[in-house]
N, C-alpha and C. Protein backbone atom coordinates (compact mmCIF):
# COMPACT_ATOMS: atom_id res chain seq x y z
N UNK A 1 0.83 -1.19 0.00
CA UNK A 1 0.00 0.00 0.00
C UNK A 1 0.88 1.26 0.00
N UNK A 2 1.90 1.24 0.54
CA UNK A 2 2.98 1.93 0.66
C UNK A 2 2.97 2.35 -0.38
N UNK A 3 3.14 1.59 -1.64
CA UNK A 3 3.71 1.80 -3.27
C UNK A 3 2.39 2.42 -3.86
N UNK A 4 1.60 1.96 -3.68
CA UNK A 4 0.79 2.61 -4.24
C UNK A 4 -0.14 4.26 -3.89
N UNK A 5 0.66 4.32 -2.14
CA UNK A 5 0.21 5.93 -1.32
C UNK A 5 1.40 6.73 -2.80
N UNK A 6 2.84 5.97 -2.90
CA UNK A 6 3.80 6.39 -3.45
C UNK A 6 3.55 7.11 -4.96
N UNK A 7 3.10 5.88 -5.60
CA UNK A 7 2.80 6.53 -7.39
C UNK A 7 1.70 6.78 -7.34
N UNK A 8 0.47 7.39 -6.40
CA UNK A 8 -0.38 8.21 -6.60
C UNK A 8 0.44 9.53 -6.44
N UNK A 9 0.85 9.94 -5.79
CA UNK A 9 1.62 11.11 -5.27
C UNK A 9 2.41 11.48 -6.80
N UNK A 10 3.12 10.64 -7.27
CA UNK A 10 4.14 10.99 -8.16
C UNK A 10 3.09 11.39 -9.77
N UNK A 11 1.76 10.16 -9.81
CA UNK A 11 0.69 11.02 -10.22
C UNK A 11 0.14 11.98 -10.15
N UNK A 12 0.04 12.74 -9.12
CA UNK A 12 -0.68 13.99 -8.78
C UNK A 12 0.20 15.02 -9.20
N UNK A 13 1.61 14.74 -9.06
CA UNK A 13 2.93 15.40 -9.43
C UNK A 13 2.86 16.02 -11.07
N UNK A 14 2.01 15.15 -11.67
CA UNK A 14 2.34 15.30 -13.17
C UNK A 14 1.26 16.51 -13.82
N UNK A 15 0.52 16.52 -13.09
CA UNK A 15 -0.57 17.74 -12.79
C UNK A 15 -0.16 18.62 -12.62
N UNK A 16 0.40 18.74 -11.21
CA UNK A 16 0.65 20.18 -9.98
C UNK A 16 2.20 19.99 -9.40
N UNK A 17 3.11 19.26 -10.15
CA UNK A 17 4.38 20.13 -9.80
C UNK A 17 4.63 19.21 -8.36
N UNK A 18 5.63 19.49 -8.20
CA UNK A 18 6.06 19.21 -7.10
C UNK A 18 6.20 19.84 -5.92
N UNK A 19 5.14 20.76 -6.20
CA UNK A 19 4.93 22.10 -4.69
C UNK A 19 4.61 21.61 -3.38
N UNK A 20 5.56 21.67 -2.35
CA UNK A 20 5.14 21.33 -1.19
C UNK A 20 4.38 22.16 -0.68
N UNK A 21 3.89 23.18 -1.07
CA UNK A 21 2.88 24.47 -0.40
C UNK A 21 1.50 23.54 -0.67
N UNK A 22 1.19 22.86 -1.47
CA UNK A 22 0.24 22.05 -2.11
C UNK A 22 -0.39 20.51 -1.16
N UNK A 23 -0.93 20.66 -0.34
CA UNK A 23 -1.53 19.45 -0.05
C UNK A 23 -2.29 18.20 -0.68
N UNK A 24 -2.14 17.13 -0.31
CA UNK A 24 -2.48 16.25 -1.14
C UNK A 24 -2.82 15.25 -0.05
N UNK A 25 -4.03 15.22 0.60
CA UNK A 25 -4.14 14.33 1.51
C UNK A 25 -5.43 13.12 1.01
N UNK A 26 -4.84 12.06 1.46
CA UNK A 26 -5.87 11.05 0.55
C UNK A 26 -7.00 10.38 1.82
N UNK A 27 -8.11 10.80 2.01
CA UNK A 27 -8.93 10.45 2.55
C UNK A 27 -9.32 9.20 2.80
N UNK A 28 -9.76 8.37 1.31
CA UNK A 28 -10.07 6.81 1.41
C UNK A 28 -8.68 5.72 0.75
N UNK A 29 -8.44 4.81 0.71
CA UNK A 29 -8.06 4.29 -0.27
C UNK A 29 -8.06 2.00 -0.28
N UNK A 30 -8.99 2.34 -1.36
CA UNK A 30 -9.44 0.38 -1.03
C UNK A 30 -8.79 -0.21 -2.17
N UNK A 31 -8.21 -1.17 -1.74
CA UNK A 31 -6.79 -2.02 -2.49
C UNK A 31 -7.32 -3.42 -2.13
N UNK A 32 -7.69 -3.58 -3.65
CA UNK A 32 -7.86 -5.34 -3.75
C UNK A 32 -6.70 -6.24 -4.16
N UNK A 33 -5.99 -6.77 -3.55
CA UNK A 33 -5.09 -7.99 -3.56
C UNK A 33 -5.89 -9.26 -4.19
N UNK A 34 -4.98 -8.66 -5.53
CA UNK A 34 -5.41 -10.42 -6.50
C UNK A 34 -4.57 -11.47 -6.76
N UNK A 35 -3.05 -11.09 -6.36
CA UNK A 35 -1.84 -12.68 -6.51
C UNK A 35 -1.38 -11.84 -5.58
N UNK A 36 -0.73 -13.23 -4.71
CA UNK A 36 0.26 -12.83 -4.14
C UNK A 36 1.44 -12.90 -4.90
N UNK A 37 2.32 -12.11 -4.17
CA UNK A 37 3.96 -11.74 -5.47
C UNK A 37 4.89 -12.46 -4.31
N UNK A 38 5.96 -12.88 -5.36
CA UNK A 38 6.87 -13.86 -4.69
C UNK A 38 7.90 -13.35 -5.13
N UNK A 39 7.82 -12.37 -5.74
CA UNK A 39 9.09 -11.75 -6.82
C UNK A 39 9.62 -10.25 -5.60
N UNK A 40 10.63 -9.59 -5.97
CA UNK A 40 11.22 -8.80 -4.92
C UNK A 40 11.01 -7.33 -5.96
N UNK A 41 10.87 -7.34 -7.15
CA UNK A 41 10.37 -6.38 -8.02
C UNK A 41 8.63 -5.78 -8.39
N UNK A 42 8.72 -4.78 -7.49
CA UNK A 42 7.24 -4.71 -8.05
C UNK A 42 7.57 -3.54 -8.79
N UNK A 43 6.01 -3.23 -9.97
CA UNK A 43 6.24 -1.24 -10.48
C UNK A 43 4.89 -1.49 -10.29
N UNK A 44 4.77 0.11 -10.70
CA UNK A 44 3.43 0.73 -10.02
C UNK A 44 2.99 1.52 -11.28
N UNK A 45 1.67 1.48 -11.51
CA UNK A 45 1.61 2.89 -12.59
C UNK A 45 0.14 3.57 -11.95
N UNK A 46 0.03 4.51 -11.67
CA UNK A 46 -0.93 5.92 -11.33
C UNK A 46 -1.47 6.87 -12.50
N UNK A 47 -2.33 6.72 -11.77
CA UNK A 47 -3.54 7.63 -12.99
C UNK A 47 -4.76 8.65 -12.06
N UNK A 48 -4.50 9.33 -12.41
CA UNK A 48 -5.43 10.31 -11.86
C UNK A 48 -7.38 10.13 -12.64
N UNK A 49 -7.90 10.00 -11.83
CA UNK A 49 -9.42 10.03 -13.00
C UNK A 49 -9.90 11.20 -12.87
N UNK A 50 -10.37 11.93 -11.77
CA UNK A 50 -10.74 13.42 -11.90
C UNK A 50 -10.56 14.34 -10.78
N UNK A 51 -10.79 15.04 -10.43
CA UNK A 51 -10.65 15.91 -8.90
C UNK A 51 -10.30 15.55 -8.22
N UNK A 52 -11.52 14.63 -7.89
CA UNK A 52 -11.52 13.78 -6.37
C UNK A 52 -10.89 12.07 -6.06
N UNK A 53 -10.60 11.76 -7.57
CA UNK A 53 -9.87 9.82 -7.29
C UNK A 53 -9.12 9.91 -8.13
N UNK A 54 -8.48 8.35 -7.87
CA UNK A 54 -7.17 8.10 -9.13
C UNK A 54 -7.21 6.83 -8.66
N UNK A 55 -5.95 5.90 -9.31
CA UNK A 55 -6.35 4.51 -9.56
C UNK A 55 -4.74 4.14 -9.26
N UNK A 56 -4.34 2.83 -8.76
CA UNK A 56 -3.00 2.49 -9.06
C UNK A 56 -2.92 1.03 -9.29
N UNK A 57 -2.55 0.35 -10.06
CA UNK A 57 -1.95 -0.84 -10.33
C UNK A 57 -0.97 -1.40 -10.04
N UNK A 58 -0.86 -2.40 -9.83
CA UNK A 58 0.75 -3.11 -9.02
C UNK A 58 0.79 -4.18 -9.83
N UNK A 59 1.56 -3.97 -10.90
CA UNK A 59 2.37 -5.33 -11.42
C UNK A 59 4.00 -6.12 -11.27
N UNK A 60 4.24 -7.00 -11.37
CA UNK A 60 5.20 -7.58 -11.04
C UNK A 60 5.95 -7.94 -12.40
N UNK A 61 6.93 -8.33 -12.80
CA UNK A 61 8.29 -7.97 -13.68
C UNK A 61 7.80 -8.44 -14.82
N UNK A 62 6.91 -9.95 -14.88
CA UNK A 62 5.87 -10.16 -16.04
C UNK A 62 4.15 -9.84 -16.24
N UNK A 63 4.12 -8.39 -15.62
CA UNK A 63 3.18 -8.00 -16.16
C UNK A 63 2.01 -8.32 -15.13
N UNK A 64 2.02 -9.45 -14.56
CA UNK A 64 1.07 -9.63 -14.03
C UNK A 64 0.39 -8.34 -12.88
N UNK A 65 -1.02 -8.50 -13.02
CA UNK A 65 -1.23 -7.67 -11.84
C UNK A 65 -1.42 -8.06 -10.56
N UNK A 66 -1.13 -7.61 -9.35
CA UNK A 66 -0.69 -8.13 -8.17
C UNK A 66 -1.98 -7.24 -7.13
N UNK A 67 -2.32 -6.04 -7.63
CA UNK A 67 -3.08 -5.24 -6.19
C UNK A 67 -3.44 -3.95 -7.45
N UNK A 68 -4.95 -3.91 -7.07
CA UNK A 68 -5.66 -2.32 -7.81
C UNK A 68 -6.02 -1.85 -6.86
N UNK A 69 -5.89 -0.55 -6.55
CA UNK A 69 -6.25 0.51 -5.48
C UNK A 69 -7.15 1.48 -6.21
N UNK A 70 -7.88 1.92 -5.55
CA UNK A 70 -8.89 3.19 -6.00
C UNK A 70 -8.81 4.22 -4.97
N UNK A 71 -8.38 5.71 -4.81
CA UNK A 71 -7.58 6.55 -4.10
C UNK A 71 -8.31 7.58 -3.97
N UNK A 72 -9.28 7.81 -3.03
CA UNK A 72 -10.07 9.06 -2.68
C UNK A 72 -9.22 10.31 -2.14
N UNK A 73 -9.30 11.23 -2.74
CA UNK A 73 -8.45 12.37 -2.17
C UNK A 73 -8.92 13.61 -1.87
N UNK A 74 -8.10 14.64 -1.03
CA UNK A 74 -8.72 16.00 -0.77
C UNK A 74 -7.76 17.21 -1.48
N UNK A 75 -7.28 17.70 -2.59
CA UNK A 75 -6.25 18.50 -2.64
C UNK A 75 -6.81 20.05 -2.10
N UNK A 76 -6.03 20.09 -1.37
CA UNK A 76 -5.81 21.52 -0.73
C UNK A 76 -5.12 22.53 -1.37
C-alpha cells in the first residue's frame, strides 16, 4: 500500500508540480489484492481520473497484476 500511497503522489505530481505548499491528503483508499507476489520487483503505474480519485496498479516484472487501489483524495 505503501507503493501505491507512493505513485499516486508521483501522479498527482504530473498535474501540480512538485509544490510542497500544495496538499495532497488522501482520505479513502481500497486495495484489492489479486496474486500474491513472490518476486522482490514490483512497479506501479498511477492515474489520476478526476478531482476527487485516481487509480493504481501493481504489477510484477511479467506483467502480471498483483493489487488495484482506488484513491479518494482531498487536494488543498
Amino acid at each position: 500500500m505503501t507503493l501505491a500511497d507512493i505513485s499516486f503522489f508521483m501522479a498527482m505530481s504530473t498535474l501540480n508540480g512538485l509544490d510542497i505548499s500544495t496538499s495532497i491528503l488522501i482520505e479513502d483508499m481500497k486495495t484489492t489484492f489479486l496474486s500474491p507476489s513472490r518476486e522482490s520487483e514490483l512497479y506501479a503505474e498511477g492515474r489520476v481520473i478526476d478531482s476527487e480519485r485516481g487509480e493504481v496498479n501493481i504489477m510484477n516484472t511479467t506483467d502480471k497484476l498483483i493489487s488495484h487501489s482506488i484513491i479518494t483524495y482531498l487536494n488543498k
